[in-house]
N, C-alpha and C. Protein backbone atom coordinates (compact mmCIF):
# COMPACT_ATOMS: atom_id res chain seq x y z
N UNK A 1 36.82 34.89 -57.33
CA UNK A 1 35.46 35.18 -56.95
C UNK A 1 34.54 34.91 -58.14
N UNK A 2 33.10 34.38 -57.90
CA UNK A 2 32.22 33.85 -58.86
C UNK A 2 31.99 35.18 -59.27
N UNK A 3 31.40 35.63 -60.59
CA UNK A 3 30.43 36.27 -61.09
C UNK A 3 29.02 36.43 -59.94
N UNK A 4 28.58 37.61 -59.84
CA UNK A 4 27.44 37.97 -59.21
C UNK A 4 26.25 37.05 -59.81
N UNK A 5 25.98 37.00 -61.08
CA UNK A 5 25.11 36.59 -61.91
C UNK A 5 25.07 34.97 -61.66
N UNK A 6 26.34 34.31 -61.57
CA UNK A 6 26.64 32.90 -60.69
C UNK A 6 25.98 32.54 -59.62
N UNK A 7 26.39 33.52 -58.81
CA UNK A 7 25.75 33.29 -57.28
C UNK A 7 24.09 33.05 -57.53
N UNK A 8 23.75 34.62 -57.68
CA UNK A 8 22.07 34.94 -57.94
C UNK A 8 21.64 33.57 -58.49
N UNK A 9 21.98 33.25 -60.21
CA UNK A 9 21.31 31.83 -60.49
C UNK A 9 21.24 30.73 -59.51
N UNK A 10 22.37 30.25 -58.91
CA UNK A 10 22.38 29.45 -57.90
C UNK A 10 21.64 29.57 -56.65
N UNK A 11 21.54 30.92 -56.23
CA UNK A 11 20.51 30.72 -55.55
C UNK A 11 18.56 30.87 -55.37
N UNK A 12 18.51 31.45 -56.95
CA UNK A 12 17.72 31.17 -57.26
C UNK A 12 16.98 29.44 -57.25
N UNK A 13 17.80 28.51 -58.23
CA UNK A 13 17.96 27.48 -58.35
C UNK A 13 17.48 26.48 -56.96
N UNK A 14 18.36 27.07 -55.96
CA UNK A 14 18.14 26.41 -54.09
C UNK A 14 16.92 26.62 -54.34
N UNK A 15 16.10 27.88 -54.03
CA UNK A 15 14.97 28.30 -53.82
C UNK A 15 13.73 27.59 -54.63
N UNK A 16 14.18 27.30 -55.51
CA UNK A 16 13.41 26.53 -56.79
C UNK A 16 13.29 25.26 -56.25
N UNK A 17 14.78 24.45 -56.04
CA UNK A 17 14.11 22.92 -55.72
C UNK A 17 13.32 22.97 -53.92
N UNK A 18 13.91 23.71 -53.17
CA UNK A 18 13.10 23.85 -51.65
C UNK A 18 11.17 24.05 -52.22
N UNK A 19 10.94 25.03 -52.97
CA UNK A 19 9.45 24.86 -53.23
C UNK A 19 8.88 23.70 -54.02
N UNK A 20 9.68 22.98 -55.27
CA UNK A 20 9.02 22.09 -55.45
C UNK A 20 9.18 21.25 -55.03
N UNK A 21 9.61 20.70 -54.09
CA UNK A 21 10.27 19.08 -53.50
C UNK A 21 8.91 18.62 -52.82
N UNK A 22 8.38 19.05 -51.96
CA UNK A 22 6.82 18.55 -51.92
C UNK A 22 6.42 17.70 -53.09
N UNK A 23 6.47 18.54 -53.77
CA UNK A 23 5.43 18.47 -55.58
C UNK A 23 5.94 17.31 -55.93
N UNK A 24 7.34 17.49 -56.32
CA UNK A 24 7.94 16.43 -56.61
C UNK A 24 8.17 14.82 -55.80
N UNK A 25 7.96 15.12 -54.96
CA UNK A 25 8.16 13.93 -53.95
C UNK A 25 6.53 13.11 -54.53
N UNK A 26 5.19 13.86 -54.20
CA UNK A 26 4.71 13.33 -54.28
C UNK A 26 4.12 12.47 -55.80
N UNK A 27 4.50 13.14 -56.87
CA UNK A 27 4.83 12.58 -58.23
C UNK A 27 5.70 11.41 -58.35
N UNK A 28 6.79 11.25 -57.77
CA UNK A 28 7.37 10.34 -57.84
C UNK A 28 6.97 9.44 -57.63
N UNK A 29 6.22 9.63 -55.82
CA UNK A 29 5.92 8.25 -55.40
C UNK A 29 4.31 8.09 -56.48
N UNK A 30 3.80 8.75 -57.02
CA UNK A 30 2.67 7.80 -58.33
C UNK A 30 3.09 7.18 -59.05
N UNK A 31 4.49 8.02 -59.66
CA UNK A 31 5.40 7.12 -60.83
C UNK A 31 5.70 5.71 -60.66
N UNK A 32 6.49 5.81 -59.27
CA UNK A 32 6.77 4.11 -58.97
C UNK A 32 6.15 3.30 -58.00
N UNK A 33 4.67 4.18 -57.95
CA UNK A 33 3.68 2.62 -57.45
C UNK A 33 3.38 1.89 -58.26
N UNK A 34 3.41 0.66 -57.16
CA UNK A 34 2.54 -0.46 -58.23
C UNK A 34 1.17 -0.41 -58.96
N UNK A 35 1.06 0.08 -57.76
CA UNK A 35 -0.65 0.38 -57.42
C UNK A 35 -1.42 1.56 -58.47
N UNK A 36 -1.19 2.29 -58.86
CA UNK A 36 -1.03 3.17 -59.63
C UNK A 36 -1.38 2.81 -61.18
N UNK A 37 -2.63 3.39 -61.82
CA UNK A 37 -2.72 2.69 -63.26
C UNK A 37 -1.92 3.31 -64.10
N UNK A 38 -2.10 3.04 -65.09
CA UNK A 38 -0.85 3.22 -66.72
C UNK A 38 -1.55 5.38 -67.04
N UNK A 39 -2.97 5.65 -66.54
CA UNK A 39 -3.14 6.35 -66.84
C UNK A 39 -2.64 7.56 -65.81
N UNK A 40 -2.87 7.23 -64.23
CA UNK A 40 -2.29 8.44 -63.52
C UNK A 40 -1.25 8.59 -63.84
N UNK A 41 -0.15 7.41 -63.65
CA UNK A 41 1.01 7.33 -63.73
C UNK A 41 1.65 7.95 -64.96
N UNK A 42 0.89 8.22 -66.09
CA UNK A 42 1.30 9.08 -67.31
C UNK A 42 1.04 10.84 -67.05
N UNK A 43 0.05 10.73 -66.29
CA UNK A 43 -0.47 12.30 -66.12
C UNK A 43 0.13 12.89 -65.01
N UNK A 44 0.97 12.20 -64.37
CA UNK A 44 2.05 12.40 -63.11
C UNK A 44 2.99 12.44 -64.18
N UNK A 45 3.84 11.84 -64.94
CA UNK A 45 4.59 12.02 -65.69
C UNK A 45 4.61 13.42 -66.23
N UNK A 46 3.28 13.83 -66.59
CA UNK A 46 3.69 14.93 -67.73
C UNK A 46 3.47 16.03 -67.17
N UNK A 47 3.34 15.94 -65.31
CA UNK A 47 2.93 16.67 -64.43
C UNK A 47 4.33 17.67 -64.53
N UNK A 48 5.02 16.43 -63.93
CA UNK A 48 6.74 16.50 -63.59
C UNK A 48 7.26 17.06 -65.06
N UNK A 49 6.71 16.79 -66.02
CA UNK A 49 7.51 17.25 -67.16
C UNK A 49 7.75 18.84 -67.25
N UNK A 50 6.34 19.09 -66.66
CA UNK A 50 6.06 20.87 -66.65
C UNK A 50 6.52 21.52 -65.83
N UNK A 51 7.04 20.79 -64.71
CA UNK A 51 7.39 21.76 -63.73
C UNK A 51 9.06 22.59 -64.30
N UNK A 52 9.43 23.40 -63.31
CA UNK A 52 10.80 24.14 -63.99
C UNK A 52 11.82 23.00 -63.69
N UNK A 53 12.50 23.47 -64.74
CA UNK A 53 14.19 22.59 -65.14
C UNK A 53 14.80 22.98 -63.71
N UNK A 54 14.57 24.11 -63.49
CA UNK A 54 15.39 24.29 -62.47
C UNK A 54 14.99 24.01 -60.78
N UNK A 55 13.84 23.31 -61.23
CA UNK A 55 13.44 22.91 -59.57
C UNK A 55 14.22 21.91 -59.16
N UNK A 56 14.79 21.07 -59.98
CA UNK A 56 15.00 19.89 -59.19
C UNK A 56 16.33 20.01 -58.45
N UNK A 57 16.65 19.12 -57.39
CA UNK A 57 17.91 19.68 -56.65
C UNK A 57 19.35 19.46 -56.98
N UNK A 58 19.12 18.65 -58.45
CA UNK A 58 20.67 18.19 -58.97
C UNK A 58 21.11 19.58 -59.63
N UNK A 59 20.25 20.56 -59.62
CA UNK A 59 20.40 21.52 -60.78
C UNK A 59 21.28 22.81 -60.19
N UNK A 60 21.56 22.49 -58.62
CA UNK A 60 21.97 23.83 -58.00
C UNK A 60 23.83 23.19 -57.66
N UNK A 61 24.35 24.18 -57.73
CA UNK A 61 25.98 23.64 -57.55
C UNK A 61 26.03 24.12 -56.11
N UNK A 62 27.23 23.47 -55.29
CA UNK A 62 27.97 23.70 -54.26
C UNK A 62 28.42 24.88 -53.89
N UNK A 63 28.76 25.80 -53.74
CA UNK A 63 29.61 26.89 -54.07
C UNK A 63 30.32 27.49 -52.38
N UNK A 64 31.39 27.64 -52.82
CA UNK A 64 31.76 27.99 -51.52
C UNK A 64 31.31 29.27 -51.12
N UNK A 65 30.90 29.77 -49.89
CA UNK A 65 30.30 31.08 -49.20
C UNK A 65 31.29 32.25 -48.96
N UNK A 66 32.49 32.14 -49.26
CA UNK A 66 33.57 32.82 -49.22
C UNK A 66 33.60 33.83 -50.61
N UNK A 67 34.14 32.32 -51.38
CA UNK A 67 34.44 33.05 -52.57
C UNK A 67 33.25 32.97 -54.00
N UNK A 68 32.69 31.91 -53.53
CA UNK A 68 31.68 31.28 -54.74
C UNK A 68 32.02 30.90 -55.12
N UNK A 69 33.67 29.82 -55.13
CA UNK A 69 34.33 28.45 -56.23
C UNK A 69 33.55 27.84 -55.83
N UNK A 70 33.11 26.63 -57.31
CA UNK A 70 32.39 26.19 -57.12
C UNK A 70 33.30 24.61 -57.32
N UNK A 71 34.69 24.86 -57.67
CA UNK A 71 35.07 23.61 -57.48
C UNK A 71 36.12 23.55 -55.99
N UNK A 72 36.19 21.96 -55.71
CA UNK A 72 37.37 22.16 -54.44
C UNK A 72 36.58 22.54 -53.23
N UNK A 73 35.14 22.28 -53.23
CA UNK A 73 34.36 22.51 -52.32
C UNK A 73 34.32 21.62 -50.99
N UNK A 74 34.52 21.91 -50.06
CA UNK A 74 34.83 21.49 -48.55
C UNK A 74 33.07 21.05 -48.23
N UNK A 75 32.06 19.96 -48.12
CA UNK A 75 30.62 20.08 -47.40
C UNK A 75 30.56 20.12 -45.66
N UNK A 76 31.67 19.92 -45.04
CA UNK A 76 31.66 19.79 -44.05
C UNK A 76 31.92 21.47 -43.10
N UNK A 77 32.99 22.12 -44.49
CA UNK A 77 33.45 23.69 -43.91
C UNK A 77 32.34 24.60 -44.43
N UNK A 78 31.68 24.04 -45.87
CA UNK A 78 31.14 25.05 -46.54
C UNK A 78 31.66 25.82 -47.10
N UNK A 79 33.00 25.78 -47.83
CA UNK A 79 33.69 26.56 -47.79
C UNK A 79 34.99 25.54 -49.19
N UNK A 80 35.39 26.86 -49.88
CA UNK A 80 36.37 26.01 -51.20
C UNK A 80 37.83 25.40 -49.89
N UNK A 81 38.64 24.27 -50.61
CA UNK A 81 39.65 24.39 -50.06
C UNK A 81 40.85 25.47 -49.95
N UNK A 82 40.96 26.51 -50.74
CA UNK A 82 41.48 27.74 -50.70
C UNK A 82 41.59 28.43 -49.26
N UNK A 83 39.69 28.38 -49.16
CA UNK A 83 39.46 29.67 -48.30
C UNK A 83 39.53 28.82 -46.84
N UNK A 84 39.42 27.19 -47.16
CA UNK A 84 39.51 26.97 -45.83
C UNK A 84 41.11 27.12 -45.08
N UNK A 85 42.05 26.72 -46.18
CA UNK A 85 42.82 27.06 -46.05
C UNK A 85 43.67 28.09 -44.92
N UNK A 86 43.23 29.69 -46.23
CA UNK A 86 43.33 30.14 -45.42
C UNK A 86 43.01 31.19 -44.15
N UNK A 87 41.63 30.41 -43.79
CA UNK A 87 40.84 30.72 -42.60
C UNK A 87 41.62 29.82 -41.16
N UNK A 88 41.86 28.47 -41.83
CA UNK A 88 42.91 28.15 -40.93
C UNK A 88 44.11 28.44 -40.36
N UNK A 89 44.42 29.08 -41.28
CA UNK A 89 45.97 29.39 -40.87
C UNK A 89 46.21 30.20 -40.00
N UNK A 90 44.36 31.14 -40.14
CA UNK A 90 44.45 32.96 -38.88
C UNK A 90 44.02 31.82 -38.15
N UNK A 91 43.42 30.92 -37.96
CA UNK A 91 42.74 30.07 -36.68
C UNK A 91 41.36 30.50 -36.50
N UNK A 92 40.76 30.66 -37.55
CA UNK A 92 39.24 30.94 -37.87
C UNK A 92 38.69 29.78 -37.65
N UNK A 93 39.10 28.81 -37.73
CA UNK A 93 38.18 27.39 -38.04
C UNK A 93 38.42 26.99 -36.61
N UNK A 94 37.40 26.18 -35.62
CA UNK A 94 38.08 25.79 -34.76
C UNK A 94 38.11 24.00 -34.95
N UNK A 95 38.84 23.74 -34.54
CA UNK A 95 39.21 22.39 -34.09
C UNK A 95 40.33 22.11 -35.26
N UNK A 96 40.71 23.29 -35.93
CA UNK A 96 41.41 22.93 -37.80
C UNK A 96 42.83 23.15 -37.26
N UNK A 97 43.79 22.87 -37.09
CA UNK A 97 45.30 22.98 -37.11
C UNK A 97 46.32 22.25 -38.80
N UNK A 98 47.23 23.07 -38.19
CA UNK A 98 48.02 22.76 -40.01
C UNK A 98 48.73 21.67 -39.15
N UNK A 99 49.01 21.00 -40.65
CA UNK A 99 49.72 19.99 -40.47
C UNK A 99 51.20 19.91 -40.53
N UNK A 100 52.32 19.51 -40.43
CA UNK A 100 53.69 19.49 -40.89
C UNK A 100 54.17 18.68 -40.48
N UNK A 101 54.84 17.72 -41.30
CA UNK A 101 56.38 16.41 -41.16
C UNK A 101 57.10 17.08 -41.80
C-alpha cells in the first residue's frame, strides 16, 4: 500500500493539471503559431513559465485504486497487476478468466 501522503500528492497533482489545461492549451497554441510575433510568443512563454510545476499532466503518476502501486499498472483495469490478479481469481472482474496449459 502507497503512503497516504503519495496518494494526497497525486491527487492533488490530477486536480492541478484538470484546472490548468485550458490555460495551457491556449499558451501553447501562441507558442507554435506562425502567426504570432517574437513578442507575444515570449510573454506566453513566461506565462507558462509561472504557472505550477505541478499543473502539467506528465507530473501525476498512474496509481492503482486498490492499493496505490504505482508500478505494474493495468490502464484498462485501473488497477496494479497484483490486485487485478487477485480480483480475478474471486471473479470480481467480469469478462477476466485465468488462464492454464
Amino acid at each position: 500500500m502507497a503512503t497516504l501522503a503519495k496518494l494526497i500528492t497525486n491527487g492533488k497533482r490530477k486536480k492541478l493539471a484538470i484546472k490548468y489545461a485550458p490555460l495551457r492549451a491556449k499558451l501553447k497554441e501562441v507558442i507554435s503559431s506562425a502567426s504570432a510575433s517574437p513578442e507575444e510568443k515570449d510573454k506566453a512563454n513566461r506565462k507558462m513559465q509561472s504557472l505550477p510545476r505541478n499543473s502539467t499532466k506528465v507530473r501525476f503518476r498512474n496509481r492503482c485504486e486498490i492499493s496505490g502501486r504505482p508500478r505494474g499498472f493495468l490502464r484498462k483495469f485501473r488497477m496494479s497487476r497484483i490486485a487485478l490478479r487477485d480480483y480475478g481469481l474471486r471473479g470480481d472482474v467480469p469478462g477476466l478468466i485465468k488462464s492454464s496449459w
